[in-house]
N, C-alpha and C. Protein backbone atom coordinates (compact mmCIF):
# COMPACT_ATOMS: atom_id res chain seq x y z
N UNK A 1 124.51 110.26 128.61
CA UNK A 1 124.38 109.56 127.34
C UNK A 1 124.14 110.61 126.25
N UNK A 2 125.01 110.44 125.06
CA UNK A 2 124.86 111.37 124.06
C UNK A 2 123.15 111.30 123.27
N UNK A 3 122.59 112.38 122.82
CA UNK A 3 121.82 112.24 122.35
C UNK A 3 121.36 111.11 121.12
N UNK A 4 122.61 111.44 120.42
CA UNK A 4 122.58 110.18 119.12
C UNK A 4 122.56 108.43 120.02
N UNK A 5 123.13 108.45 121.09
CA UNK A 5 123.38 107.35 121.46
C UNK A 5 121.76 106.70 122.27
N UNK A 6 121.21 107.76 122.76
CA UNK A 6 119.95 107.34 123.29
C UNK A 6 118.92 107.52 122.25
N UNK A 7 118.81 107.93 121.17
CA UNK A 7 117.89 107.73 120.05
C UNK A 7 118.61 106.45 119.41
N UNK A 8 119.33 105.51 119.15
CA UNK A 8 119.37 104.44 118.72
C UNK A 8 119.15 103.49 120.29
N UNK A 9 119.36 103.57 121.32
CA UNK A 9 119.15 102.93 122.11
C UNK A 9 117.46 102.56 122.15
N UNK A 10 116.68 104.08 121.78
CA UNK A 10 115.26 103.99 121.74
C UNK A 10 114.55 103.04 120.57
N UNK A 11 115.60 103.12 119.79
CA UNK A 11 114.98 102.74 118.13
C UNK A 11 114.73 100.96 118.53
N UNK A 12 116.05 100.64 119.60
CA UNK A 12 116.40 99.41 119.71
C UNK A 12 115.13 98.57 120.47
N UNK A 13 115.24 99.50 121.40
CA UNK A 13 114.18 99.06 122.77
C UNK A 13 112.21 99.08 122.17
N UNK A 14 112.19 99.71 120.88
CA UNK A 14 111.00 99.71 120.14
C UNK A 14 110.91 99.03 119.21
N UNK A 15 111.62 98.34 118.96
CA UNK A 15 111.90 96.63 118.00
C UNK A 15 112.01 95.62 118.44
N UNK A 16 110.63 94.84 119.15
CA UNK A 16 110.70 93.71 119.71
C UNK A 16 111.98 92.70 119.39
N UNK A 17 112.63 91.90 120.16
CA UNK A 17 113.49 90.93 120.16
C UNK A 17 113.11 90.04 119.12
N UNK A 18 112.03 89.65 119.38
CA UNK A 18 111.33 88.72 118.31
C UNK A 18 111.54 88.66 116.98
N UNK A 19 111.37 90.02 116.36
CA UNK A 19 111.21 90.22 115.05
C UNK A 19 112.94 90.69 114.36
N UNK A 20 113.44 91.12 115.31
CA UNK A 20 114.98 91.13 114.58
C UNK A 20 115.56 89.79 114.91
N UNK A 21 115.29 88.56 115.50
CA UNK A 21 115.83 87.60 115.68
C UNK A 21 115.20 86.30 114.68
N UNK A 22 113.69 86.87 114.26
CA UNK A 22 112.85 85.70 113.38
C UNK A 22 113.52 85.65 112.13
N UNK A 23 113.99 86.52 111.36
CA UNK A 23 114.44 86.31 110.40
C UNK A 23 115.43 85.32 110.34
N UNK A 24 114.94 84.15 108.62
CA UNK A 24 115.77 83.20 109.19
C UNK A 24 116.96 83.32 107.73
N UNK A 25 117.69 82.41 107.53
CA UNK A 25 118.64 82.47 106.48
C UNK A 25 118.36 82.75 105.04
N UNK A 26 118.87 83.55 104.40
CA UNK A 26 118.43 83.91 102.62
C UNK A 26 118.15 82.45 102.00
N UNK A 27 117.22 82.90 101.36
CA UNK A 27 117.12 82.02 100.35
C UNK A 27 117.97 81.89 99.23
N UNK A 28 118.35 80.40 99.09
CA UNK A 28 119.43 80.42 97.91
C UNK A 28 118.88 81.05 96.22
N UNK A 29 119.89 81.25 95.43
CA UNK A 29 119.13 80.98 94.14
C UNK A 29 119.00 80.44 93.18
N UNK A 30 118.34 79.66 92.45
CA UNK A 30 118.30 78.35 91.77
C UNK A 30 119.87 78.77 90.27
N UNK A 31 119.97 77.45 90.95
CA UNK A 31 121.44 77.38 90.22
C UNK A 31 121.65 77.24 88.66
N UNK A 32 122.34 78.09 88.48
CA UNK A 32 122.95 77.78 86.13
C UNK A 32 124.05 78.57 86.17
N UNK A 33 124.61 78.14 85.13
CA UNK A 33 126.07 78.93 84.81
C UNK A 33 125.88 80.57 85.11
N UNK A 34 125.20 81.24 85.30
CA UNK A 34 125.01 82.61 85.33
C UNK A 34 124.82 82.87 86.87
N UNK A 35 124.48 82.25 87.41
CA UNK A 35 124.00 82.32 88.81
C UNK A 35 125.31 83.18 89.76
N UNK A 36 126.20 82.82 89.84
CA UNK A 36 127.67 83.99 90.51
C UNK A 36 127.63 85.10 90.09
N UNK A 37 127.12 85.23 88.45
CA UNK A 37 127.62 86.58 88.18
C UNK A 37 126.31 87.38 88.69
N UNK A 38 124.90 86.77 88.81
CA UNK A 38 123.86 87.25 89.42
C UNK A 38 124.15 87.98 90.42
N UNK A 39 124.77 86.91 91.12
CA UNK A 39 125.21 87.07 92.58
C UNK A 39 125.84 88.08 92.80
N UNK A 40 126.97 88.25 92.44
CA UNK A 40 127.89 89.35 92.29
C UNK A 40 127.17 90.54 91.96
N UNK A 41 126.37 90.55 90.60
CA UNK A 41 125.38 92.17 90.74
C UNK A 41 124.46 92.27 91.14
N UNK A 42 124.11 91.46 91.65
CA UNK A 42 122.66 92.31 92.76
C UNK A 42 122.88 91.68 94.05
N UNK A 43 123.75 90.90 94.56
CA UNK A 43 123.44 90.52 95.93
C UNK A 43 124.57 91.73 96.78
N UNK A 44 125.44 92.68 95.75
CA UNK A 44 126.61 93.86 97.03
C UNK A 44 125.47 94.12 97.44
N UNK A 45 124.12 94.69 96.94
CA UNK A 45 123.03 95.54 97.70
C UNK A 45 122.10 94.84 98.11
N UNK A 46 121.62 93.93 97.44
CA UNK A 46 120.42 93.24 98.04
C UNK A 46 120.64 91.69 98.64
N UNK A 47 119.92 91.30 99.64
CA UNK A 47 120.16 90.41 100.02
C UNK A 47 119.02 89.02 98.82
N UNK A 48 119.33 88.17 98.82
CA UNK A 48 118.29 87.24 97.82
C UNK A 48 116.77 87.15 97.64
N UNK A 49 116.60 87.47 99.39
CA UNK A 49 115.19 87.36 99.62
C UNK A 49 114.26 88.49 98.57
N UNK A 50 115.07 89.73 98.67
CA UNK A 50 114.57 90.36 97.58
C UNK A 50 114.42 90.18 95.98
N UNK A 51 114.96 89.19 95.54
CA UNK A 51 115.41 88.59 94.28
C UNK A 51 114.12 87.72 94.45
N UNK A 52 114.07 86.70 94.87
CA UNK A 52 113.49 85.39 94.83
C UNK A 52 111.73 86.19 94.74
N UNK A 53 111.64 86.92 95.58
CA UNK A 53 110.43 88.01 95.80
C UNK A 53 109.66 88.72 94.83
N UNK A 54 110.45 88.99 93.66
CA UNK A 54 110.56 90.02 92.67
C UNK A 54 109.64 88.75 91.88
N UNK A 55 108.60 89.19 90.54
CA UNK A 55 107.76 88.86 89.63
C UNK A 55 107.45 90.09 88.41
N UNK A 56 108.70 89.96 87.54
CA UNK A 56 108.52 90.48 86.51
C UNK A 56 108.91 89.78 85.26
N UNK A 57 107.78 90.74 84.34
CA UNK A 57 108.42 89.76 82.67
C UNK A 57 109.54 90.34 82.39
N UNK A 58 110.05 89.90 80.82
CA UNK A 58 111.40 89.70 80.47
C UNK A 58 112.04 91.56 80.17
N UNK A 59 110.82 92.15 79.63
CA UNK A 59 110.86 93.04 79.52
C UNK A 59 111.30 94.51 80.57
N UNK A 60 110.67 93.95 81.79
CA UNK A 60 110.84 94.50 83.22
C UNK A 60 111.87 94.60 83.45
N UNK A 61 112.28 92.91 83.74
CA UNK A 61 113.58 92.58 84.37
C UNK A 61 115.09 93.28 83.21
N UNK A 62 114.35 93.24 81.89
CA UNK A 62 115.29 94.07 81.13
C UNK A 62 115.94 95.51 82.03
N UNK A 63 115.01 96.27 82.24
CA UNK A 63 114.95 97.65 82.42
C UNK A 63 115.30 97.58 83.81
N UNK A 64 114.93 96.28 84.87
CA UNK A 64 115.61 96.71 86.15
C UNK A 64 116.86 96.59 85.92
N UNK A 65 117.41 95.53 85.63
CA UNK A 65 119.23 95.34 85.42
C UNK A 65 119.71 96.62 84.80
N UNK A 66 118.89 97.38 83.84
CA UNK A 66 119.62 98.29 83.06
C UNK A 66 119.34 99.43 84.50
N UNK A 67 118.42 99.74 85.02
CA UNK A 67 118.84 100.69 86.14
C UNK A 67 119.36 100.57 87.03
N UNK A 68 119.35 99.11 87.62
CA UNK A 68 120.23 98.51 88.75
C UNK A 68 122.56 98.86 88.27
N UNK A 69 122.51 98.61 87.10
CA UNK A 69 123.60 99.11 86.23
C UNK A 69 124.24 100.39 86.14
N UNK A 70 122.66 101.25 86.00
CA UNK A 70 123.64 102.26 86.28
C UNK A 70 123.85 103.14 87.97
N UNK A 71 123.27 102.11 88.49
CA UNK A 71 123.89 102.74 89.69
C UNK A 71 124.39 102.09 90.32
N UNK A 72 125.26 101.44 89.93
CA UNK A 72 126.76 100.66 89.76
C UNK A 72 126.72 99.20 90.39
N UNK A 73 125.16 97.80 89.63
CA UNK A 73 125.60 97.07 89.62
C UNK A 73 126.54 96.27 88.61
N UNK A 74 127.73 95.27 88.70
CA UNK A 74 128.15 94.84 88.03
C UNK A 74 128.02 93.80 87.09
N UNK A 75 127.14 94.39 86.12
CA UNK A 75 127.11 93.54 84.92
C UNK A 75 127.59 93.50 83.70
N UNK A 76 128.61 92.74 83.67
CA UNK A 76 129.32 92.99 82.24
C UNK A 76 128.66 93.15 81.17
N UNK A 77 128.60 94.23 79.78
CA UNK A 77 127.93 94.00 78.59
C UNK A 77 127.47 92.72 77.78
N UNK A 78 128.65 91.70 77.64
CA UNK A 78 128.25 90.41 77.82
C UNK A 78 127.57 89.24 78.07
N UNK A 79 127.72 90.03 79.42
CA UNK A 79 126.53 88.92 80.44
C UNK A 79 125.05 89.76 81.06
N UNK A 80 125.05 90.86 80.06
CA UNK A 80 123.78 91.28 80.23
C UNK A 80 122.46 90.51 80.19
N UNK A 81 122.32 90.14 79.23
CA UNK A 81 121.21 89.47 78.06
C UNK A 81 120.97 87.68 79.18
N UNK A 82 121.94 87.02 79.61
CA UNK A 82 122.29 85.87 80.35
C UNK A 82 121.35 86.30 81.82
N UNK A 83 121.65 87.07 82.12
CA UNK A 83 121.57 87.87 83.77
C UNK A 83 120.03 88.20 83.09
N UNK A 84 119.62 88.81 82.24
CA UNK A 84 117.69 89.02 82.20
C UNK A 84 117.42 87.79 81.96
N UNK A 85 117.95 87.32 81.67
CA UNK A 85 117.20 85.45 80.87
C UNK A 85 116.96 84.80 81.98
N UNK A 86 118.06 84.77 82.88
CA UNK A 86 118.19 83.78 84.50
C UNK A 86 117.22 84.66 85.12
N UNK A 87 116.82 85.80 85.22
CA UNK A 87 116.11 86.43 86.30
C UNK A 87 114.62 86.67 85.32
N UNK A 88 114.25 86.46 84.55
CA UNK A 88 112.99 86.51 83.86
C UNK A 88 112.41 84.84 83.78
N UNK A 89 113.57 84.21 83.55
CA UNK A 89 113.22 82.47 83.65
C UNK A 89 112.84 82.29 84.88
N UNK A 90 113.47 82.50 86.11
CA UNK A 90 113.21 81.64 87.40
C UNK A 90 112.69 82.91 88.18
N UNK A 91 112.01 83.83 87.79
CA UNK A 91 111.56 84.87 88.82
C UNK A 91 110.33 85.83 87.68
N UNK A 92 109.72 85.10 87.05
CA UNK A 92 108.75 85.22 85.91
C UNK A 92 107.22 85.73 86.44
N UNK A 93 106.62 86.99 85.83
CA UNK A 93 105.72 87.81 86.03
C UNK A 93 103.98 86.95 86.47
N UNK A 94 104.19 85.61 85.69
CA UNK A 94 103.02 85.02 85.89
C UNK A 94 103.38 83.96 86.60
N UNK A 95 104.46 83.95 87.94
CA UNK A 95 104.66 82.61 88.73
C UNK A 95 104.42 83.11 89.90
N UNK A 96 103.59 82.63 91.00
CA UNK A 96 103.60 83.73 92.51
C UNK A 96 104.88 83.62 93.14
N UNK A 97 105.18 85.14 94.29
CA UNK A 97 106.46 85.18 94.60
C UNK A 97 106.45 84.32 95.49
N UNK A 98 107.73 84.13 95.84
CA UNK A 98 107.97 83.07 97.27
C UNK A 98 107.51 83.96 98.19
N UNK A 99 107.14 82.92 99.19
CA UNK A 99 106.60 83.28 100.73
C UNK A 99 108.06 84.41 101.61
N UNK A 100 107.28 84.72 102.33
CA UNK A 100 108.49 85.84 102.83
C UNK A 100 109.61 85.01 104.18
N UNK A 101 111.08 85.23 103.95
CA UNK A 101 111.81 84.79 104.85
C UNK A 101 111.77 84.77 106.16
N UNK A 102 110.47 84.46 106.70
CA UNK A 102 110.70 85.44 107.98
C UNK A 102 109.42 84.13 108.91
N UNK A 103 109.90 84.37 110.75
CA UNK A 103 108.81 83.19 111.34
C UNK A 103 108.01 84.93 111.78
N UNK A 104 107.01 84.72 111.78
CA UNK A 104 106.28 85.64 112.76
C UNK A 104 106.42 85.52 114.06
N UNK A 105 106.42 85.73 114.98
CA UNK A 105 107.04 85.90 116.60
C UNK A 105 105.56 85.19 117.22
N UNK A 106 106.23 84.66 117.88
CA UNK A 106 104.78 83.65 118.98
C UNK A 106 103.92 84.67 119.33
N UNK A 107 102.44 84.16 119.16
CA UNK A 107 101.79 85.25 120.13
C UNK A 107 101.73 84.82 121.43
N UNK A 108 101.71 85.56 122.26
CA UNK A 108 101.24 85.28 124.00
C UNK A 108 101.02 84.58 124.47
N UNK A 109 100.97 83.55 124.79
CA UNK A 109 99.56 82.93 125.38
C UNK A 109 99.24 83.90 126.49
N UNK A 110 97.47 83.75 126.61
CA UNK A 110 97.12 84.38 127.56
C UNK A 110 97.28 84.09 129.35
N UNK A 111 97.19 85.21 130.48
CA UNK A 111 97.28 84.75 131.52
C UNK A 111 96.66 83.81 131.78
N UNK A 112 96.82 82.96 132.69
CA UNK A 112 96.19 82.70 133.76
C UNK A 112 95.54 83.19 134.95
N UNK A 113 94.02 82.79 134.74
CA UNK A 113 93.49 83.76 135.99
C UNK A 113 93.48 83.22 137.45
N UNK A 114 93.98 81.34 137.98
CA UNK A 114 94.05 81.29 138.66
C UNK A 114 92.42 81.01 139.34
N UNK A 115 91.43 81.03 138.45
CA UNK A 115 90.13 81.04 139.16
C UNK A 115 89.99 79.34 138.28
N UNK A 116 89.44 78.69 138.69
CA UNK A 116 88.95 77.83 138.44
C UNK A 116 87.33 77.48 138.35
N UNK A 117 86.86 77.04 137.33
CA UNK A 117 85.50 77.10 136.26
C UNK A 117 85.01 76.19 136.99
């Protein structure tokens, strides 16, 4: 076995089943005319859960789109100003974030000892 091939085999075998399988489907994102083009610039890299997650004011979310932009998401000049409005409206600095996408993995139950009390 190639070296590269048994260091991802290891990576695999040290990531419970559980936790790469709990994750459950993205969360959608609340819908308005702007919502595709959202989609289109921030979901090539991020998946939603990270969106929905995010709690910043208008000002923030200004400055993320403008850096998310220049490292090449697609937001038209246009639909700049639309794209901070939708993501400062429904993902706003003083609303708590959503709960995280994810089940936590069963714990154990414990053995059985087979002795009876």
């Amino acid at each position: 076995m190639s070296k590269h091939r048994f260091v991802i085999v290891l990576c695999l075998a040290a990531c419970p089943p559980a936790l790469i399988q709990a994750q459950g489907p993205a969360p959608e994102l609340p819908a308005a005319p702007i919502t595709p083009k959202v989609k289109t610039a921030c979901m090539e890299c991020h998946d939603s859960g990270i969106i929905v997650q995010q709690r910043l004011d208008k000002k923030t979310w200004g400055k993320e789109v403008d850096k998310m932009t220049k490292w090449g998401a697609l937001v038209e000049a246009q639909d700049r100003d639309a794209v901070i409005d939708y993501l400062s409206t429904n993902f706003p600095a003083d609303k708590a974030p959503a709960a995280p996408q994810y089940r936590a993995p069963a714990s154990p139950k414990p053995a059985k000892s087979g002795k009876k009390k």
